[in-house]
C-alpha atoms as a PDB file:
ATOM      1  CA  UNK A   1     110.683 240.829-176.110  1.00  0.00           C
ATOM      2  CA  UNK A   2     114.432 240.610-176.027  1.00  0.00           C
ATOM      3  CA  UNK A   3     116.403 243.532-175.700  1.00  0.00           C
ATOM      4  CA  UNK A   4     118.623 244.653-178.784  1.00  0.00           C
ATOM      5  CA  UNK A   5     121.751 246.726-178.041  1.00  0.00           C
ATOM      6  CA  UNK A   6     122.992 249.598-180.371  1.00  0.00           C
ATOM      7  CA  UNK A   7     126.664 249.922-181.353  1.00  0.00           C
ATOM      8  CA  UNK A   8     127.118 252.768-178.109  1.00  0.00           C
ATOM      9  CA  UNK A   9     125.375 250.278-176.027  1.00  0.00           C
ATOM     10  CA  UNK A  10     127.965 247.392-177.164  1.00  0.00           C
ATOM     11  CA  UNK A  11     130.646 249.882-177.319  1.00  0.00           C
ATOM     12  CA  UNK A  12     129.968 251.250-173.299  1.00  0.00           C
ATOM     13  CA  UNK A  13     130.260 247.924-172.079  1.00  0.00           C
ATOM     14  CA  UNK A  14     133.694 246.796-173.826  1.00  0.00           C
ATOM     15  CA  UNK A  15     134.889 250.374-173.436  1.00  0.00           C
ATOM     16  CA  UNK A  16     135.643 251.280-176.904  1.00  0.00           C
ATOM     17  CA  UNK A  17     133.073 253.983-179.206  1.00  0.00           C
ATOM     18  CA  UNK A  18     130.282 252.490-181.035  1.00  0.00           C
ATOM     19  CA  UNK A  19     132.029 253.433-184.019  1.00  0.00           C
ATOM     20  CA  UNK A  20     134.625 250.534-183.200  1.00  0.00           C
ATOM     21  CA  UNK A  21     131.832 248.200-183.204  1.00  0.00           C
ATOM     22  CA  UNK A  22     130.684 249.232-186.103  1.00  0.00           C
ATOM     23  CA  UNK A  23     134.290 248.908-188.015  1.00  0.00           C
ATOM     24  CA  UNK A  24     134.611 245.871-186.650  1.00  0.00           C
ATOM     25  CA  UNK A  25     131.067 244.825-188.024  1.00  0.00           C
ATOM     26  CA  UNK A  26     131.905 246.593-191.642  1.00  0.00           C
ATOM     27  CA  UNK A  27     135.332 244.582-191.636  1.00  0.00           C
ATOM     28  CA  UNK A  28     133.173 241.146-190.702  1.00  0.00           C
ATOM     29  CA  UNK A  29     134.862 240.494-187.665  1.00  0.00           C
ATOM     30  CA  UNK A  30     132.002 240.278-185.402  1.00  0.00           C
ATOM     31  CA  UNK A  31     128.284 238.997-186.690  1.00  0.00           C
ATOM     32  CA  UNK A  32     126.349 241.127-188.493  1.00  0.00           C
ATOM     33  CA  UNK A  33     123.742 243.735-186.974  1.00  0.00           C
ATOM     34  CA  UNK A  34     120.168 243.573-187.835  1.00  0.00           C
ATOM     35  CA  UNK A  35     118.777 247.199-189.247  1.00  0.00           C
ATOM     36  CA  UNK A  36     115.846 248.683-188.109  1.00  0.00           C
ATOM     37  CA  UNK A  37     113.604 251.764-188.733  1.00  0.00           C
ATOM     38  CA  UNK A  38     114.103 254.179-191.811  1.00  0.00           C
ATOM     39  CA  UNK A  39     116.936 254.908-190.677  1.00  0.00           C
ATOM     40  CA  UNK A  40     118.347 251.522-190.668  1.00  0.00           C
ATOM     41  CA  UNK A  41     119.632 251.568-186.781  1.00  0.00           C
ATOM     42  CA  UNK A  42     121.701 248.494-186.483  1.00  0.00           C
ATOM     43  CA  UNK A  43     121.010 246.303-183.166  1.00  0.00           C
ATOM     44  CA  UNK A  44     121.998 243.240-181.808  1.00  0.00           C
ATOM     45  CA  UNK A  45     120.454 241.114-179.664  1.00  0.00           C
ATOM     46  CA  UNK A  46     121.650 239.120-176.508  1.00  0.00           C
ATOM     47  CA  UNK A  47     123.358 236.323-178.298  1.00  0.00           C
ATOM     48  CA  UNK A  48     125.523 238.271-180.703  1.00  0.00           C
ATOM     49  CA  UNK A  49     126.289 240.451-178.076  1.00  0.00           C
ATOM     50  CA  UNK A  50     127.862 237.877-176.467  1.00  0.00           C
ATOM     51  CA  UNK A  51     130.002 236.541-179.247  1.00  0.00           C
ATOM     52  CA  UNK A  52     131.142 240.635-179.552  1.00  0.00           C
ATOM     53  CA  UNK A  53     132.182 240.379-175.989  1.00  0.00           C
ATOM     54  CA  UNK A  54     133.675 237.196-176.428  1.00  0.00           C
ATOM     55  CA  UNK A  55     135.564 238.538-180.047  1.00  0.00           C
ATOM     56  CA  UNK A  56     136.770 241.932-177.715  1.00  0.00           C
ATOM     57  CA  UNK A  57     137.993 240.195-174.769  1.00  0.00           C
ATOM     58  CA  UNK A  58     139.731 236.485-176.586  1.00  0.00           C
ATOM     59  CA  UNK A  59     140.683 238.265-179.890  1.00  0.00           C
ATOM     60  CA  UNK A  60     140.758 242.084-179.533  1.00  0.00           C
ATOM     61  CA  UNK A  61     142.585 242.217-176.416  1.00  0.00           C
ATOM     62  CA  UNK A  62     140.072 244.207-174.270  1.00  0.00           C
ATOM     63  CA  UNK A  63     139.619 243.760-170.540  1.00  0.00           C
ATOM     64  CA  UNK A  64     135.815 242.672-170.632  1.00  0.00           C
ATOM     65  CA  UNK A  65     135.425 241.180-167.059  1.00  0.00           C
ATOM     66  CA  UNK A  66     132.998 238.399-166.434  1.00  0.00           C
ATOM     67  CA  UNK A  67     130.230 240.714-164.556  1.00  0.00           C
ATOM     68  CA  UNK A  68     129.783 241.882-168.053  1.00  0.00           C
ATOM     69  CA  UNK A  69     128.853 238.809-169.451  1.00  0.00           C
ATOM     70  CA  UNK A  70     126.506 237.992-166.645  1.00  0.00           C
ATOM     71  CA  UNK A  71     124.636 241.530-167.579  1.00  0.00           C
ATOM     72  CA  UNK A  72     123.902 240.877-170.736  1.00  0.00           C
ATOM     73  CA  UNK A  73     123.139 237.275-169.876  1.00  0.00           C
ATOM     74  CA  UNK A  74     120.199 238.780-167.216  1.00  0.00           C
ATOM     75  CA  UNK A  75     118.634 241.284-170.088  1.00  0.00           C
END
């Protein structure tokens, strides 16, 4: 099974709070988060983490080196 990344997840890697991800999710800017359980966790899995990354480092401005990339690539 592939592994799905929370918001803190997402957020720990780019350096930013999960609640940034989340804005930027509520404000469409990066691709929208599947919800699970009752309490309606939103995740995101390997390929739309990437085009987060990709949105944080080519459009947001954040530093998101390449090794980052390559570790959600291996997950």
């Amino acid at each position: 099974m592939e592994k799905l990344w929370s918001a803190n997840e997402i957020g720990a890697l780019i350096g930013i709070s999960g609640s940034t991800v989340k804005l930027w999710q509520d404000q469409k800017l990066i691709p929208e988060a599947t919800r699970l359980g009752r309490l309606k966790k939103r995740v995101w899995g390997k390929y739309k983490v990437r085009l987060i990354l990709e949105f944080a480092r080519d459009i947001a401005g954040y530093p998101v080196p390449d090794r980052i990339f390559e570790q959600v690539k291996r997950s």
